[in-house]
PDB file of N, CA and C in Angstrom:
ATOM      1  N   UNK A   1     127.469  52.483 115.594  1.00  0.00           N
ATOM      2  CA  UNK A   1     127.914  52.147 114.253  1.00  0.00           C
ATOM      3  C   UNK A   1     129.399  52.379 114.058  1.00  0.00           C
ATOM      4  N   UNK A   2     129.921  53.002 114.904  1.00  0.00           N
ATOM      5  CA  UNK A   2     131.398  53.467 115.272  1.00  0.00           C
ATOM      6  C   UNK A   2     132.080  54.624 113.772  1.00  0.00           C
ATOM      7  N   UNK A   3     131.271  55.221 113.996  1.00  0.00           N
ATOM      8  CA  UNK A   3     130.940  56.725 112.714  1.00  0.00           C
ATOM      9  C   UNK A   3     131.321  58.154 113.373  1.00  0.00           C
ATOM     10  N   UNK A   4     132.110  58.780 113.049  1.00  0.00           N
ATOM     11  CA  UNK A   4     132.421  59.879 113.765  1.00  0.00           C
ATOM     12  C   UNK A   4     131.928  60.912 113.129  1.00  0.00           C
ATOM     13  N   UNK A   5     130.826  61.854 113.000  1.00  0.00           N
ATOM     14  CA  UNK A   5     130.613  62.891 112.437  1.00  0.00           C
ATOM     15  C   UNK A   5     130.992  64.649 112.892  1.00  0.00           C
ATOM     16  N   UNK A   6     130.560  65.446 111.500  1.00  0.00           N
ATOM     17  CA  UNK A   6     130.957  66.839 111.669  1.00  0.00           C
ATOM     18  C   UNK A   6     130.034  67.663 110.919  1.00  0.00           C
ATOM     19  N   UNK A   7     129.254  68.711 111.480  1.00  0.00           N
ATOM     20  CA  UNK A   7     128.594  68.993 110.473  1.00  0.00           C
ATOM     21  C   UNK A   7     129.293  69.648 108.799  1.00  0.00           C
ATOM     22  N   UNK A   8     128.597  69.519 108.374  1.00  0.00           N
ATOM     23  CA  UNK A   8     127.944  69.963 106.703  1.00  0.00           C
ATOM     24  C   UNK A   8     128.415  71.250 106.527  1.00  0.00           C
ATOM     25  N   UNK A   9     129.620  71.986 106.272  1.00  0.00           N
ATOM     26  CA  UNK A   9     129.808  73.311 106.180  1.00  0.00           C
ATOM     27  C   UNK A   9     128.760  73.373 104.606  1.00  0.00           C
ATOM     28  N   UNK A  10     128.654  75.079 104.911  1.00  0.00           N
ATOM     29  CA  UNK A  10     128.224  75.950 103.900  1.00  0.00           C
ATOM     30  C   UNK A  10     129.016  75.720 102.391  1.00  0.00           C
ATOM     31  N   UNK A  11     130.727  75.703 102.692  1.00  0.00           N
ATOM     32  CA  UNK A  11     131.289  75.510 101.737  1.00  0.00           C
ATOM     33  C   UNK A  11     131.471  73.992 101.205  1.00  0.00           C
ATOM     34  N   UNK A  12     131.409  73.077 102.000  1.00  0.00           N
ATOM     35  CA  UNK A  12     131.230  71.776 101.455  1.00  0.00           C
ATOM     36  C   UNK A  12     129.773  71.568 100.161  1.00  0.00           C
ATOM     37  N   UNK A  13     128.694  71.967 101.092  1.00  0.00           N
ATOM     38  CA  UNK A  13     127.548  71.697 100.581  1.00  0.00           C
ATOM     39  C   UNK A  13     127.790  72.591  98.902  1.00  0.00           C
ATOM     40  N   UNK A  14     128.245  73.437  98.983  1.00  0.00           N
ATOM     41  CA  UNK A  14     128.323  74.393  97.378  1.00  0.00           C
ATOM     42  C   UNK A  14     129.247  73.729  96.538  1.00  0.00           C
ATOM     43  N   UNK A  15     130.769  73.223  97.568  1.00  0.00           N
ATOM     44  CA  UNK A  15     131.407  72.118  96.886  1.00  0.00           C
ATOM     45  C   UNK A  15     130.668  70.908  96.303  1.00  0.00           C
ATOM     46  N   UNK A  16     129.940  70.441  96.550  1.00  0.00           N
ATOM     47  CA  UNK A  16     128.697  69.088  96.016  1.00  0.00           C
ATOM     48  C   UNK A  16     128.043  69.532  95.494  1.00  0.00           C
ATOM     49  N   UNK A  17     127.562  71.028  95.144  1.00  0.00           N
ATOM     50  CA  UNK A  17     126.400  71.619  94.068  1.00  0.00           C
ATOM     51  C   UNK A  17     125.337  71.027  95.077  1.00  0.00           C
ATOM     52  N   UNK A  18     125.055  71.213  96.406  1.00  0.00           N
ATOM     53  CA  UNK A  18     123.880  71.458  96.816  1.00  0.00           C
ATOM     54  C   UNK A  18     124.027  72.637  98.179  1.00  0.00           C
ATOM     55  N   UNK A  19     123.941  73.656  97.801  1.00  0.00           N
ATOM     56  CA  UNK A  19     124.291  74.775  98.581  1.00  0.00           C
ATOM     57  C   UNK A  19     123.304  74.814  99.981  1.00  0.00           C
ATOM     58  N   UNK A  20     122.423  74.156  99.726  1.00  0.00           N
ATOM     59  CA  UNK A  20     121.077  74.311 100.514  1.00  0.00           C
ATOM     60  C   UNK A  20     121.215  73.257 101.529  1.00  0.00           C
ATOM     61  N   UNK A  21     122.117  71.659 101.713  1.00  0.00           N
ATOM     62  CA  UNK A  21     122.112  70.688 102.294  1.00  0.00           C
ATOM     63  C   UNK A  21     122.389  71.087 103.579  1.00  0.00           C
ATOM     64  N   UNK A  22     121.596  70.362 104.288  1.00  0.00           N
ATOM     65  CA  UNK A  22     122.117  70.374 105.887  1.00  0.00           C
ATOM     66  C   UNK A  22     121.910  68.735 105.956  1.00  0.00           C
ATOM     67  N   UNK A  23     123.502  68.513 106.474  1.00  0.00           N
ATOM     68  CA  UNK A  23     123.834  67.184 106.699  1.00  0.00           C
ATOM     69  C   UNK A  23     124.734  66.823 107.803  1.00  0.00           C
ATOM     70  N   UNK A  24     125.273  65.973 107.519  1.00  0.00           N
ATOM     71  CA  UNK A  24     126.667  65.648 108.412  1.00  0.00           C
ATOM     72  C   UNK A  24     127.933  64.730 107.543  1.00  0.00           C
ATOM     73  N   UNK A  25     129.042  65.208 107.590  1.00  0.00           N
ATOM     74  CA  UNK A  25     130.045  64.452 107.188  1.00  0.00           C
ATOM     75  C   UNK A  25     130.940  63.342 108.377  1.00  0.00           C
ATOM     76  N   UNK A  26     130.849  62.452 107.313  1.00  0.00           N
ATOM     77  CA  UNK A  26     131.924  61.160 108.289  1.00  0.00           C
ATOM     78  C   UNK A  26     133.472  61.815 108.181  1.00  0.00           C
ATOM     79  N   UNK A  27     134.218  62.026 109.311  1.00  0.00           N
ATOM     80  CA  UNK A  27     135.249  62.052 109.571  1.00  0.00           C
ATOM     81  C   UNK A  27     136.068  61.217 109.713  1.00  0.00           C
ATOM     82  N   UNK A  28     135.442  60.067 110.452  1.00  0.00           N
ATOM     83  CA  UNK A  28     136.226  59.092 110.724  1.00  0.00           C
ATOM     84  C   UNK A  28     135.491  57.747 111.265  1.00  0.00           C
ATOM     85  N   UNK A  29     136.224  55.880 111.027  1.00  0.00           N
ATOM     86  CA  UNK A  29     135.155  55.491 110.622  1.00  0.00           C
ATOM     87  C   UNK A  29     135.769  54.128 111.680  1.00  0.00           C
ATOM     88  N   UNK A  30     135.372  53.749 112.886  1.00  0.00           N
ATOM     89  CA  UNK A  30     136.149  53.206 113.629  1.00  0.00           C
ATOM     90  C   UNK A  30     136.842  51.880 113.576  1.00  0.00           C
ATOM     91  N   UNK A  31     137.607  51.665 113.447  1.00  0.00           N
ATOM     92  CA  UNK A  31     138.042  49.829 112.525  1.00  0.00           C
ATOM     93  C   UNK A  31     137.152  48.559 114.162  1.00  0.00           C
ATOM     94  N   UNK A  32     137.245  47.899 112.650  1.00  0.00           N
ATOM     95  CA  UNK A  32     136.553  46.589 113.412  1.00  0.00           C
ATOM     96  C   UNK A  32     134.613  47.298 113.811  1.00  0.00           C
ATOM     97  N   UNK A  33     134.293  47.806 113.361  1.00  0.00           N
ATOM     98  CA  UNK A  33     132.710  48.771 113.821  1.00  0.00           C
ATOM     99  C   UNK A  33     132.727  48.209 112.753  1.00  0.00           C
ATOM    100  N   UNK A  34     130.358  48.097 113.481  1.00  0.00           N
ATOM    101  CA  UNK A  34     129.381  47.808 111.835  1.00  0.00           C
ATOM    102  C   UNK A  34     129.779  48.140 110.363  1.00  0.00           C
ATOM    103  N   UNK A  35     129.899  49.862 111.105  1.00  0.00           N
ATOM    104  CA  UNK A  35     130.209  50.177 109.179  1.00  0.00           C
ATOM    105  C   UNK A  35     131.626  50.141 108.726  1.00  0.00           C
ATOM    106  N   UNK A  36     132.873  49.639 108.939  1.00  0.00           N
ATOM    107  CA  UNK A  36     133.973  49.566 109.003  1.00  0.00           C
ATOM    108  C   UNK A  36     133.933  49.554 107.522  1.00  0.00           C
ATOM    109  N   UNK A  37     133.310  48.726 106.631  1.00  0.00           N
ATOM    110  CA  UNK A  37     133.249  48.535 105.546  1.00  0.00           C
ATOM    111  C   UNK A  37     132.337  48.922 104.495  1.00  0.00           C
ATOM    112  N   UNK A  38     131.248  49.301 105.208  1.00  0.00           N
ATOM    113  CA  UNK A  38     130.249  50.168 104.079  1.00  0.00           C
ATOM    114  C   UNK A  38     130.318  51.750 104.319  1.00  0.00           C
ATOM    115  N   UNK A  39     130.789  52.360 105.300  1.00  0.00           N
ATOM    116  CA  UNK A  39     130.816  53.740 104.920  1.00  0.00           C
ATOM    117  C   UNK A  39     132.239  54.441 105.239  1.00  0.00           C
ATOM    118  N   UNK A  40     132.721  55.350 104.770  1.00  0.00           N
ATOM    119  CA  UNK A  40     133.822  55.926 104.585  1.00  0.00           C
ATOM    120  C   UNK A  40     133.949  57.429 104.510  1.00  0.00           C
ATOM    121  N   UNK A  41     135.363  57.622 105.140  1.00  0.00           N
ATOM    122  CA  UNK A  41     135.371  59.186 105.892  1.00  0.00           C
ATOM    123  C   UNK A  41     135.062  60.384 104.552  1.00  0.00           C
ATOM    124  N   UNK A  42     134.341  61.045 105.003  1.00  0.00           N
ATOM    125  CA  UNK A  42     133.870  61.937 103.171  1.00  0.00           C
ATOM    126  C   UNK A  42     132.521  61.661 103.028  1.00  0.00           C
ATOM    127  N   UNK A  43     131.563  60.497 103.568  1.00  0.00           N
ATOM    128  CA  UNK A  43     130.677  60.620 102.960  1.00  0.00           C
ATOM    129  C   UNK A  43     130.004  61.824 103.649  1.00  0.00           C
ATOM    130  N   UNK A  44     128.854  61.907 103.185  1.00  0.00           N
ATOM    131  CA  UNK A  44     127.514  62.576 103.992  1.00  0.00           C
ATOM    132  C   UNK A  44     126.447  62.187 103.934  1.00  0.00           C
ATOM    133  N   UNK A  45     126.417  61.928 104.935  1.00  0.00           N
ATOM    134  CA  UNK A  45     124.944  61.108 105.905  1.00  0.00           C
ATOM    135  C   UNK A  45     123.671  61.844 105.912  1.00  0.00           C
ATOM    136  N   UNK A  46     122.670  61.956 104.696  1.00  0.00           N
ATOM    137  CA  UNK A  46     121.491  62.655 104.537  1.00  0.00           C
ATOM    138  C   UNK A  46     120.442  62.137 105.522  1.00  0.00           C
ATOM    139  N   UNK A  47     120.294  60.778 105.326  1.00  0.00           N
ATOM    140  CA  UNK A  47     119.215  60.261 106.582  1.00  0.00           C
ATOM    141  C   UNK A  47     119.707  58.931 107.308  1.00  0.00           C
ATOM    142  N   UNK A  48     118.864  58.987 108.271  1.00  0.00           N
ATOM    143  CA  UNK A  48     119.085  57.652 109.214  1.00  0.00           C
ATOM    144  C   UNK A  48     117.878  57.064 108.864  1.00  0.00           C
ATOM    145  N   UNK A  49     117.442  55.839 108.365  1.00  0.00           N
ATOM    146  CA  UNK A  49     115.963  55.159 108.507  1.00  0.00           C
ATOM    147  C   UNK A  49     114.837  56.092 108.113  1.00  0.00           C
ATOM    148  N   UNK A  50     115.150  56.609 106.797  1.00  0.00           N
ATOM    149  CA  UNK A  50     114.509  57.393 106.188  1.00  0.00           C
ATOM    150  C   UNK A  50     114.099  59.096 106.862  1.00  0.00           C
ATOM    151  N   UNK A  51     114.833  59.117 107.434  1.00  0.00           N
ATOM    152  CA  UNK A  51     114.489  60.355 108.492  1.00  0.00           C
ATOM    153  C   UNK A  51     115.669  61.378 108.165  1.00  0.00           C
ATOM    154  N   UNK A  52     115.309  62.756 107.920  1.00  0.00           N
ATOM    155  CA  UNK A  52     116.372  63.583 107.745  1.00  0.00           C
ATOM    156  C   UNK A  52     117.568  63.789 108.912  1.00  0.00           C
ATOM    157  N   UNK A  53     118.948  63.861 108.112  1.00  0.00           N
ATOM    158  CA  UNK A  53     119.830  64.517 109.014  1.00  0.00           C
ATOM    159  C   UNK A  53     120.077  65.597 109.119  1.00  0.00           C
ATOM    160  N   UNK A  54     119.982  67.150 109.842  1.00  0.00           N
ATOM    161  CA  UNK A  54     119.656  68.029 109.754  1.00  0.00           C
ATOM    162  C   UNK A  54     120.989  68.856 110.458  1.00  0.00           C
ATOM    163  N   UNK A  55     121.606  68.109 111.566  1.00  0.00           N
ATOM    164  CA  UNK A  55     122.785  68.445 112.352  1.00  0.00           C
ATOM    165  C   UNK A  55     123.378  67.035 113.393  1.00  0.00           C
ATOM    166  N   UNK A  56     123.965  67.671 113.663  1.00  0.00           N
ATOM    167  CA  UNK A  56     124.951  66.601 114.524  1.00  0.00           C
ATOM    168  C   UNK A  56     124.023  65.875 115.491  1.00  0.00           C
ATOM    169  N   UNK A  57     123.434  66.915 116.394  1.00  0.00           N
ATOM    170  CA  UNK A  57     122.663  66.552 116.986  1.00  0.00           C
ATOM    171  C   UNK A  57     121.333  65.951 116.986  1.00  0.00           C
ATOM    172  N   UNK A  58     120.625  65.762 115.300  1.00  0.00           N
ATOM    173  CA  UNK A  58     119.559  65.392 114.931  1.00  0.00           C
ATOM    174  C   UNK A  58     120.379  63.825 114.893  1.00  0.00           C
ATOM    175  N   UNK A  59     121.268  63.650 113.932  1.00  0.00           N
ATOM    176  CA  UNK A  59     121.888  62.570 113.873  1.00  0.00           C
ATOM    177  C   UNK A  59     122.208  61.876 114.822  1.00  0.00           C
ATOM    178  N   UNK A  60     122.974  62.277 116.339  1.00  0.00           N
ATOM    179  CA  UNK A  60     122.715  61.522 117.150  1.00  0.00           C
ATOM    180  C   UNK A  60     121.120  60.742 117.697  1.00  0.00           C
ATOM    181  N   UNK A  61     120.432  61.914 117.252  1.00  0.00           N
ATOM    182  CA  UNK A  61     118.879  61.770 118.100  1.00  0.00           C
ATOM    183  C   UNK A  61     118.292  60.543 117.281  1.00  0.00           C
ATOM    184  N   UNK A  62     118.390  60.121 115.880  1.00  0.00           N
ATOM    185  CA  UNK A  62     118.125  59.615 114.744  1.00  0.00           C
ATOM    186  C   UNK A  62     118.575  57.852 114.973  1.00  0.00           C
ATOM    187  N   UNK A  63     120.222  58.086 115.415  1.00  0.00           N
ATOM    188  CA  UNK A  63     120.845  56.962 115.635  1.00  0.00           C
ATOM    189  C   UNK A  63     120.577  56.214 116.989  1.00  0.00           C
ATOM    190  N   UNK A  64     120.057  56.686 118.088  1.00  0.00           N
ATOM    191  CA  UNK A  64     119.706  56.129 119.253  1.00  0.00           C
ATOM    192  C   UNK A  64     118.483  55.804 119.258  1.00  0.00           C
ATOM    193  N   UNK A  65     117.482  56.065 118.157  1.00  0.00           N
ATOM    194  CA  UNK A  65     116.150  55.298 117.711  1.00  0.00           C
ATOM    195  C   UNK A  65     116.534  54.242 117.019  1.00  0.00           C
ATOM    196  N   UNK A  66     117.430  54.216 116.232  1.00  0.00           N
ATOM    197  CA  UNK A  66     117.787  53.275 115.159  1.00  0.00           C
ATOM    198  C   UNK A  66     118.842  51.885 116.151  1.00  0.00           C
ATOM    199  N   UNK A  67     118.728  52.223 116.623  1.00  0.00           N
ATOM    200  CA  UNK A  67     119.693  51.003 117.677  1.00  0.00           C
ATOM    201  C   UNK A  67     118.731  50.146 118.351  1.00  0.00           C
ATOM    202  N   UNK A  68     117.186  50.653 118.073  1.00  0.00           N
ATOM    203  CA  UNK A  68     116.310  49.630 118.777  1.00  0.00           C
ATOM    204  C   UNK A  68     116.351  48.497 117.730  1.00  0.00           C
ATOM    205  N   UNK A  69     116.756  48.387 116.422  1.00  0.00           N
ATOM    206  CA  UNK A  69     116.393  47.615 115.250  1.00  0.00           C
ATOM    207  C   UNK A  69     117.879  47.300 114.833  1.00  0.00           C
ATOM    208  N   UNK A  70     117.495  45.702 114.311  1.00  0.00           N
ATOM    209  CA  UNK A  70     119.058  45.347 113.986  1.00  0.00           C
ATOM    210  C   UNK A  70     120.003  45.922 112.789  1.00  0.00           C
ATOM    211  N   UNK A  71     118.921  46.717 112.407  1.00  0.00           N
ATOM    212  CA  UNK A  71     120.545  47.237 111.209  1.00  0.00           C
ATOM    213  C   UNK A  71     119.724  49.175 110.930  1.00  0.00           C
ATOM    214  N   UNK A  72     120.491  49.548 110.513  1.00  0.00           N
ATOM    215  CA  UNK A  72     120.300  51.044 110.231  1.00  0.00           C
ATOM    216  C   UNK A  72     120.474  51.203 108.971  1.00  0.00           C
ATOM    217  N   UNK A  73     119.637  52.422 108.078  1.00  0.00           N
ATOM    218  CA  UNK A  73     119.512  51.725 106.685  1.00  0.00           C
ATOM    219  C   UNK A  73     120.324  53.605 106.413  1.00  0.00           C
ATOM    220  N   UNK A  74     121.411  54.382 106.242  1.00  0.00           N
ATOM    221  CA  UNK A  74     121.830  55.101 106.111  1.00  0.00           C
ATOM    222  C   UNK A  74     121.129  55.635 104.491  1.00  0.00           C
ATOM    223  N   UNK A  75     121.003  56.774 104.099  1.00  0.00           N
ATOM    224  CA  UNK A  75     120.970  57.101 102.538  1.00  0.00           C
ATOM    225  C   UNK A  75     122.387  58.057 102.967  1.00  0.00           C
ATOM    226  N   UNK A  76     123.262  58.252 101.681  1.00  0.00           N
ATOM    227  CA  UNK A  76     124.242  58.692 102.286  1.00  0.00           C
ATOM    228  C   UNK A  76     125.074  59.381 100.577  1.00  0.00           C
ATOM    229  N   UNK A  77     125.575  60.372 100.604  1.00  0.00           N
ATOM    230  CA  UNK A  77     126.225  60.658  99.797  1.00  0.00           C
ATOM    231  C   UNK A  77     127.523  60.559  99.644  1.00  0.00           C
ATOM    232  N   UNK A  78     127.933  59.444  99.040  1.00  0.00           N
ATOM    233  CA  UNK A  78     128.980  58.963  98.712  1.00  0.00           C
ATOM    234  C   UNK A  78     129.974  59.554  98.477  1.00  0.00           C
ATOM    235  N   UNK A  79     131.457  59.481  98.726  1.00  0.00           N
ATOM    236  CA  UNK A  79     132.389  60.600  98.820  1.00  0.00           C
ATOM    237  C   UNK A  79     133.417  60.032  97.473  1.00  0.00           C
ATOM    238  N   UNK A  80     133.286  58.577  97.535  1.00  0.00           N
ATOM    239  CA  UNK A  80     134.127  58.419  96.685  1.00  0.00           C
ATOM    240  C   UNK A  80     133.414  58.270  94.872  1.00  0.00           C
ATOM    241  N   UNK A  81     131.876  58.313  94.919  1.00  0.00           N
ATOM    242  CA  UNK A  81     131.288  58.083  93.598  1.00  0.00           C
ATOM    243  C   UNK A  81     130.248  59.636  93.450  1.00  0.00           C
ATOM    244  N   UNK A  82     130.196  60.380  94.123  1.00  0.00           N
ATOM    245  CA  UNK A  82     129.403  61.338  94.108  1.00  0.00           C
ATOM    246  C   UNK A  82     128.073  61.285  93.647  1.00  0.00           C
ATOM    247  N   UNK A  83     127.545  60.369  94.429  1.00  0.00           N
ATOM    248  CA  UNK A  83     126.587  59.316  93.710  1.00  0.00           C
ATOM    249  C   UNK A  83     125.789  59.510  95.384  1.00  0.00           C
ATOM    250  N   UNK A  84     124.276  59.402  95.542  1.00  0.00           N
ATOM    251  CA  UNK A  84     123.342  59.147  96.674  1.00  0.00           C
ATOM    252  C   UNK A  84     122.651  57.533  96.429  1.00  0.00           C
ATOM    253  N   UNK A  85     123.380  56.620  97.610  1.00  0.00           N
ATOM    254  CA  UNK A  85     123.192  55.641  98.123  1.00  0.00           C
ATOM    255  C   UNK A  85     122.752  55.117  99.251  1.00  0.00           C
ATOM    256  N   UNK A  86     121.739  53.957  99.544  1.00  0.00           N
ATOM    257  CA  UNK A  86     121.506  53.823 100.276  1.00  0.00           C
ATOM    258  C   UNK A  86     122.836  52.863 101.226  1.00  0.00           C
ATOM    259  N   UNK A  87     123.012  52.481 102.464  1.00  0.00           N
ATOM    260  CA  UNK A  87     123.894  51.725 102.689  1.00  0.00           C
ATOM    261  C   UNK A  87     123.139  50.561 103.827  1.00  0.00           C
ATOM    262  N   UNK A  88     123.108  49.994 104.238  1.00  0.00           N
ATOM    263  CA  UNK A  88     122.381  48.969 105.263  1.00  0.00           C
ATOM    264  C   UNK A  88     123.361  48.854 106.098  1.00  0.00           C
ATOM    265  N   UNK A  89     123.549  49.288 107.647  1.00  0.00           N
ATOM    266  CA  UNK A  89     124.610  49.038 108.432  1.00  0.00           C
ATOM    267  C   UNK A  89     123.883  48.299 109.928  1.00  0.00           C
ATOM    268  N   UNK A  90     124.398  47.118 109.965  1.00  0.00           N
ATOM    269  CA  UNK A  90     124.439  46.374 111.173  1.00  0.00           C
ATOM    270  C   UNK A  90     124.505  47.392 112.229  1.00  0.00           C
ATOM    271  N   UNK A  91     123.331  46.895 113.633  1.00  0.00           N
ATOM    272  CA  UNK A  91     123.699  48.037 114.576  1.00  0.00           C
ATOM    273  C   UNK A  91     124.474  47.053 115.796  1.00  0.00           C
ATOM    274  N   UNK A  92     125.345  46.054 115.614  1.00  0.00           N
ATOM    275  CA  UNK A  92     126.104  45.061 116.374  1.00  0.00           C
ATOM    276  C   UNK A  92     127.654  44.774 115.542  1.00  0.00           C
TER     277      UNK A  92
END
């Protein structure tokens, strides 16, 4: 999806008023990639294809199932609306 993640600090998650989240944040978002245009560095990536993101490494595990199917359906907490969205990202 050309998505660079990091986990979910303690202090982020209290920054968003959910102290309890285990997620992953986009760092960085690779130009010309699927999501070039639907997701952006800040968000946080709660699930892949309805499936929790729990750490970096769940998220990888999440995204290499999701590459059998043509698009990946992210729910994702939005960095710039502070708002939980779903996003639909092409896996080509």
């Amino acid at each position: 999806l050309g998505l660079y993640v990091e986990p979910l600090t303690s202090e982020k998650a209290q920054e968003l008023g959910h102290p309890e989240l285990k997620a992953v944040v986009v760092t960085k978002v690779a130009p010309h990639s699927p999501a070039a245009s639907i997701v952006s560095p800040g968000d946080v990536i709660l699930s892949v294809n309805r499936e929790k993101v729990t750490s970096v490494q769940s998220y990888h595990k999440l995204l290499a199932k999701a590459k059998k199917q043509p698009r990946a359906l992210l729910h994702v907490l939005d960095a710039r609306t502070g708002r939980t969205v779903y996003k639909l990202v092409p896996n080509k």
